[in-house]
C-alpha atoms as a PDB file:
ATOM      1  CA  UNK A   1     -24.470  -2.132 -17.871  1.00  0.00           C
ATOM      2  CA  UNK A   2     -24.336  -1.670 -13.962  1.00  0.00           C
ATOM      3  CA  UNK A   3     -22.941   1.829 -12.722  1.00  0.00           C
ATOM      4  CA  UNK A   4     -19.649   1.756 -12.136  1.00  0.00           C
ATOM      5  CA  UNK A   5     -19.408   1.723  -8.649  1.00  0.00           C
ATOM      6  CA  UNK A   6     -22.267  -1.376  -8.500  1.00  0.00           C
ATOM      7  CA  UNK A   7     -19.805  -3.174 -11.747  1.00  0.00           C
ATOM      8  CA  UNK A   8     -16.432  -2.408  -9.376  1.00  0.00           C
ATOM      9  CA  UNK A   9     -18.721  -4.338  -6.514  1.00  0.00           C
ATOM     10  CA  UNK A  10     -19.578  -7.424  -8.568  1.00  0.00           C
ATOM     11  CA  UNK A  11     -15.925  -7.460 -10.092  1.00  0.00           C
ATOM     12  CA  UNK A  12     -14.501  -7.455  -6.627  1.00  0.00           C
ATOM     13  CA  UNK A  13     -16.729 -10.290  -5.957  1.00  0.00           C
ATOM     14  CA  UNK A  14     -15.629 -12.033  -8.640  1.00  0.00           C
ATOM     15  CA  UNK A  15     -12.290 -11.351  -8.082  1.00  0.00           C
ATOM     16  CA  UNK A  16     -12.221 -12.417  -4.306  1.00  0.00           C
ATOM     17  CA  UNK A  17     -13.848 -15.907  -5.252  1.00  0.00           C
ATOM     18  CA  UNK A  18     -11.483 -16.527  -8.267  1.00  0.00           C
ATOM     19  CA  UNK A  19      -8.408 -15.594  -5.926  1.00  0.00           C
ATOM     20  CA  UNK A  20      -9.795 -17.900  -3.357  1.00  0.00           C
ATOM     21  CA  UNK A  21      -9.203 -20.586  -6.168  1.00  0.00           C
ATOM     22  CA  UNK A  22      -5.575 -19.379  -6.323  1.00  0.00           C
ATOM     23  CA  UNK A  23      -5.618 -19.805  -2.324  1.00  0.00           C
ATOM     24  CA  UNK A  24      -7.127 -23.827  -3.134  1.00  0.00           C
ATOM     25  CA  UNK A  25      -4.676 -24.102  -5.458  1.00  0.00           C
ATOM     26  CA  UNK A  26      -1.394 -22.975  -2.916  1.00  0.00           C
ATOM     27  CA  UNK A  27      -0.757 -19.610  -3.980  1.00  0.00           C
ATOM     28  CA  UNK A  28       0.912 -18.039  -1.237  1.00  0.00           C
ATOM     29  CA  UNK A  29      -0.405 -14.835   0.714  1.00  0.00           C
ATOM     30  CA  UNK A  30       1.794 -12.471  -0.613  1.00  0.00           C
ATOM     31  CA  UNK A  31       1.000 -13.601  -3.925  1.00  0.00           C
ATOM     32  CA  UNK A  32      -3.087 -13.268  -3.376  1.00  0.00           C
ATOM     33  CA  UNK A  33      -2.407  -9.906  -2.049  1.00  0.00           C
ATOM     34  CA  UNK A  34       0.091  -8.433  -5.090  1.00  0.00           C
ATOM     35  CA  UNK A  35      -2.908  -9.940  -7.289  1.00  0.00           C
ATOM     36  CA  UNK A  36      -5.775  -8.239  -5.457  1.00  0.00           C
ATOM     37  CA  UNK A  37      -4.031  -4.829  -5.781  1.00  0.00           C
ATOM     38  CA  UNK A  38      -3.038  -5.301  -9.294  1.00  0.00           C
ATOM     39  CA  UNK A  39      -6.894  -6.261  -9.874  1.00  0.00           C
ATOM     40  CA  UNK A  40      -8.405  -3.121  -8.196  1.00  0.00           C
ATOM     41  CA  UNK A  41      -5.754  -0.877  -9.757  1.00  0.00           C
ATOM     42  CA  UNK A  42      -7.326  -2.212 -13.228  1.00  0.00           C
ATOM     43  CA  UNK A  43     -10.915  -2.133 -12.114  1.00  0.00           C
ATOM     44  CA  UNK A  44     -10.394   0.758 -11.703  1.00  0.00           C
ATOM     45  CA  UNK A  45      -9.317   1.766 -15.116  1.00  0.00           C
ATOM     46  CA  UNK A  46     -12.137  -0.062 -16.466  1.00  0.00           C
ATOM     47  CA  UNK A  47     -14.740   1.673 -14.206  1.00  0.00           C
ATOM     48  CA  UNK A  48     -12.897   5.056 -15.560  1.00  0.00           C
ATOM     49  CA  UNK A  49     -13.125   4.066 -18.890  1.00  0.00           C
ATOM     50  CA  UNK A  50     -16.779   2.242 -18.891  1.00  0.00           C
ATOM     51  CA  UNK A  51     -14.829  -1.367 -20.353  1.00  0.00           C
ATOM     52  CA  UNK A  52     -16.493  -4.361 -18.623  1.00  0.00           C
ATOM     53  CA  UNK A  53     -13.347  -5.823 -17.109  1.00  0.00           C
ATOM     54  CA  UNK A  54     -14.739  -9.723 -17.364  1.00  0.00           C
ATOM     55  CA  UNK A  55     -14.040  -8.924 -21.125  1.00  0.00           C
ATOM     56  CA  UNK A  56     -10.747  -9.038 -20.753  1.00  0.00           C
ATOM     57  CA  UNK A  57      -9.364  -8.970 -24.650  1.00  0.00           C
ATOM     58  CA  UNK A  58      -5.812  -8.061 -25.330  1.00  0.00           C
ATOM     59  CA  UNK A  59      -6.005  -4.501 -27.015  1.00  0.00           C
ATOM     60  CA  UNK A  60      -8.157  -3.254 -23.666  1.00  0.00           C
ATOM     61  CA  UNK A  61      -5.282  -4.780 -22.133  1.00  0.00           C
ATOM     62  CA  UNK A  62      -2.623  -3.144 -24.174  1.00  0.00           C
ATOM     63  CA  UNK A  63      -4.650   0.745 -23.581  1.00  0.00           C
ATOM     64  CA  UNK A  64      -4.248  -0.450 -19.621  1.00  0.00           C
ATOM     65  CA  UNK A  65      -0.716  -1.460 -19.471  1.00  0.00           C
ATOM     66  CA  UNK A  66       0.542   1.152 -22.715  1.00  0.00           C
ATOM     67  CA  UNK A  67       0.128   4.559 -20.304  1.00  0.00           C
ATOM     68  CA  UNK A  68       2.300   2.932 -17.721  1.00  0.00           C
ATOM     69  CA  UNK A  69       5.527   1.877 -19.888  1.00  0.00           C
ATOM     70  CA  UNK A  70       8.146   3.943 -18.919  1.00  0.00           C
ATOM     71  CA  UNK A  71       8.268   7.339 -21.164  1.00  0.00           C
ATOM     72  CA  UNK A  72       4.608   7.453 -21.051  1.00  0.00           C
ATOM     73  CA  UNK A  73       1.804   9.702 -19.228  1.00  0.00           C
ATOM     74  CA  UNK A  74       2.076   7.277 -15.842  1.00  0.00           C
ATOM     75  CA  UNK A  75       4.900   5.189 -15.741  1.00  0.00           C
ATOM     76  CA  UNK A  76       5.458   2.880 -13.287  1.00  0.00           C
ATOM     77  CA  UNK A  77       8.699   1.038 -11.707  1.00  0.00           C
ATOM     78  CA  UNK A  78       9.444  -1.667 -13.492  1.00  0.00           C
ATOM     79  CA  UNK A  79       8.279  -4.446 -10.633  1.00  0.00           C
ATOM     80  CA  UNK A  80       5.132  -2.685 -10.640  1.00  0.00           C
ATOM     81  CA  UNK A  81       4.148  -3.275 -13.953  1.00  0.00           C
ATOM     82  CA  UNK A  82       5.859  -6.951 -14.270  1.00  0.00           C
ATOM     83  CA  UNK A  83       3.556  -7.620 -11.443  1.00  0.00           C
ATOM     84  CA  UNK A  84       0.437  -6.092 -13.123  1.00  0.00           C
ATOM     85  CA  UNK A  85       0.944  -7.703 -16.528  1.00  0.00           C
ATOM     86  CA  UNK A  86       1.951 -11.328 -14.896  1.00  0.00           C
ATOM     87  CA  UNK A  87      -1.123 -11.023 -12.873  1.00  0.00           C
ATOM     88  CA  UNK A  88      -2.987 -11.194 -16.001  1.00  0.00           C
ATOM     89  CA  UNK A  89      -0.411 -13.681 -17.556  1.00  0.00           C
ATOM     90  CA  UNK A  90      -2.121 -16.132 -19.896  1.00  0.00           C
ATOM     91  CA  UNK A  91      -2.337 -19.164 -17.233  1.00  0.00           C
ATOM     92  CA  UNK A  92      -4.124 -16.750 -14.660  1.00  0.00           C
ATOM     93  CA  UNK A  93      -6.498 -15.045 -17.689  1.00  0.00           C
ATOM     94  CA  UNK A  94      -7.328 -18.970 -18.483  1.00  0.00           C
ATOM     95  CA  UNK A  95      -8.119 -19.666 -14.636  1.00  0.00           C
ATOM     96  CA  UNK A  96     -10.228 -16.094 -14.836  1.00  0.00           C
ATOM     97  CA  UNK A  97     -12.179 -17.109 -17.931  1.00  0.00           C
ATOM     98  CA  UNK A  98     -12.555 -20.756 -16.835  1.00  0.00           C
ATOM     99  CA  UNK A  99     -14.064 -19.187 -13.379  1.00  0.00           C
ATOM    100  CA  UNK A 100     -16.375 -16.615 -15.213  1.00  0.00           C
ATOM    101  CA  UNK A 101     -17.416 -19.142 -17.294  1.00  0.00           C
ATOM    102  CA  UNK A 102     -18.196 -21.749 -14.635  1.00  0.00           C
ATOM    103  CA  UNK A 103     -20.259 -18.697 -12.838  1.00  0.00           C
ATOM    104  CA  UNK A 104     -22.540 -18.809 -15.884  1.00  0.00           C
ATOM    105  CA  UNK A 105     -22.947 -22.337 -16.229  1.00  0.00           C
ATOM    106  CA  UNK A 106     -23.988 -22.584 -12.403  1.00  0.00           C
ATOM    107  CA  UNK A 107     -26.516 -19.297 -13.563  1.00  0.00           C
ATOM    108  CA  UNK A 108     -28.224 -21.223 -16.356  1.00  0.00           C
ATOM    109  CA  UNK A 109     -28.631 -24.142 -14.227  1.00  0.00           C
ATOM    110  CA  UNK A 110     -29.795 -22.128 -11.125  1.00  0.00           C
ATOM    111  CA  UNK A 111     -32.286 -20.219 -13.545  1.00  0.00           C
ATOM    112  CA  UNK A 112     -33.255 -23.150 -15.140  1.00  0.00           C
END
């Protein structure tokens, strides 16, 4: 596994080609940006907790979103963490998977 400054690096790029699908497919700006801050903000969890955010599974998920519910150690306002959970809604998480997945593909056939 990468250090987690190098894994935050290739997430980001990741992230900034998958939201320039989101761009292709009309999502507008203040959309793109909402979605790139919710991303870093869980990066960044996953670089604190060593989790290799492209495998994104629902109980790493739930230990992301769980401390921010209000009541618990870091709640958040209630916007804030509609926004971070509907950035990982299940159509977007599809779109992610679909993109990681397509990234591999094009790997194979690159190293091929």
């Amino acid at each position: 596994m990468m250090s987690g400054s190098s894994l935050f690096i290739a997430s980001m790029t990741l992230v900034e080609q998958w939201l320039g699908l989101l761009i292709d497919l009309g999502r507008a700006d203040a959309t793109i940006k909402a979605y790139r801050g919710a991303f870093v903000h869980y990066l960044r969890y996953c670089e604190e907790k060593s989790l290799s955010p492209t495998d994104a599974r629902f109980d790493g998920f739930s230990g992301y979103i769980r401390p921010q519910l209000s009541g618990m150690e870091h709640p958040v306002a209630s916007a804030t963490l509609q926004l971070r959970r509907y950035s990982y809604s299940e159509i977007d998480l599809k779109l992610w998977r679909f993109h990681l997945e397509t990234l591999k593909i094009n790997d194979l056939i690159t190293i091929g």
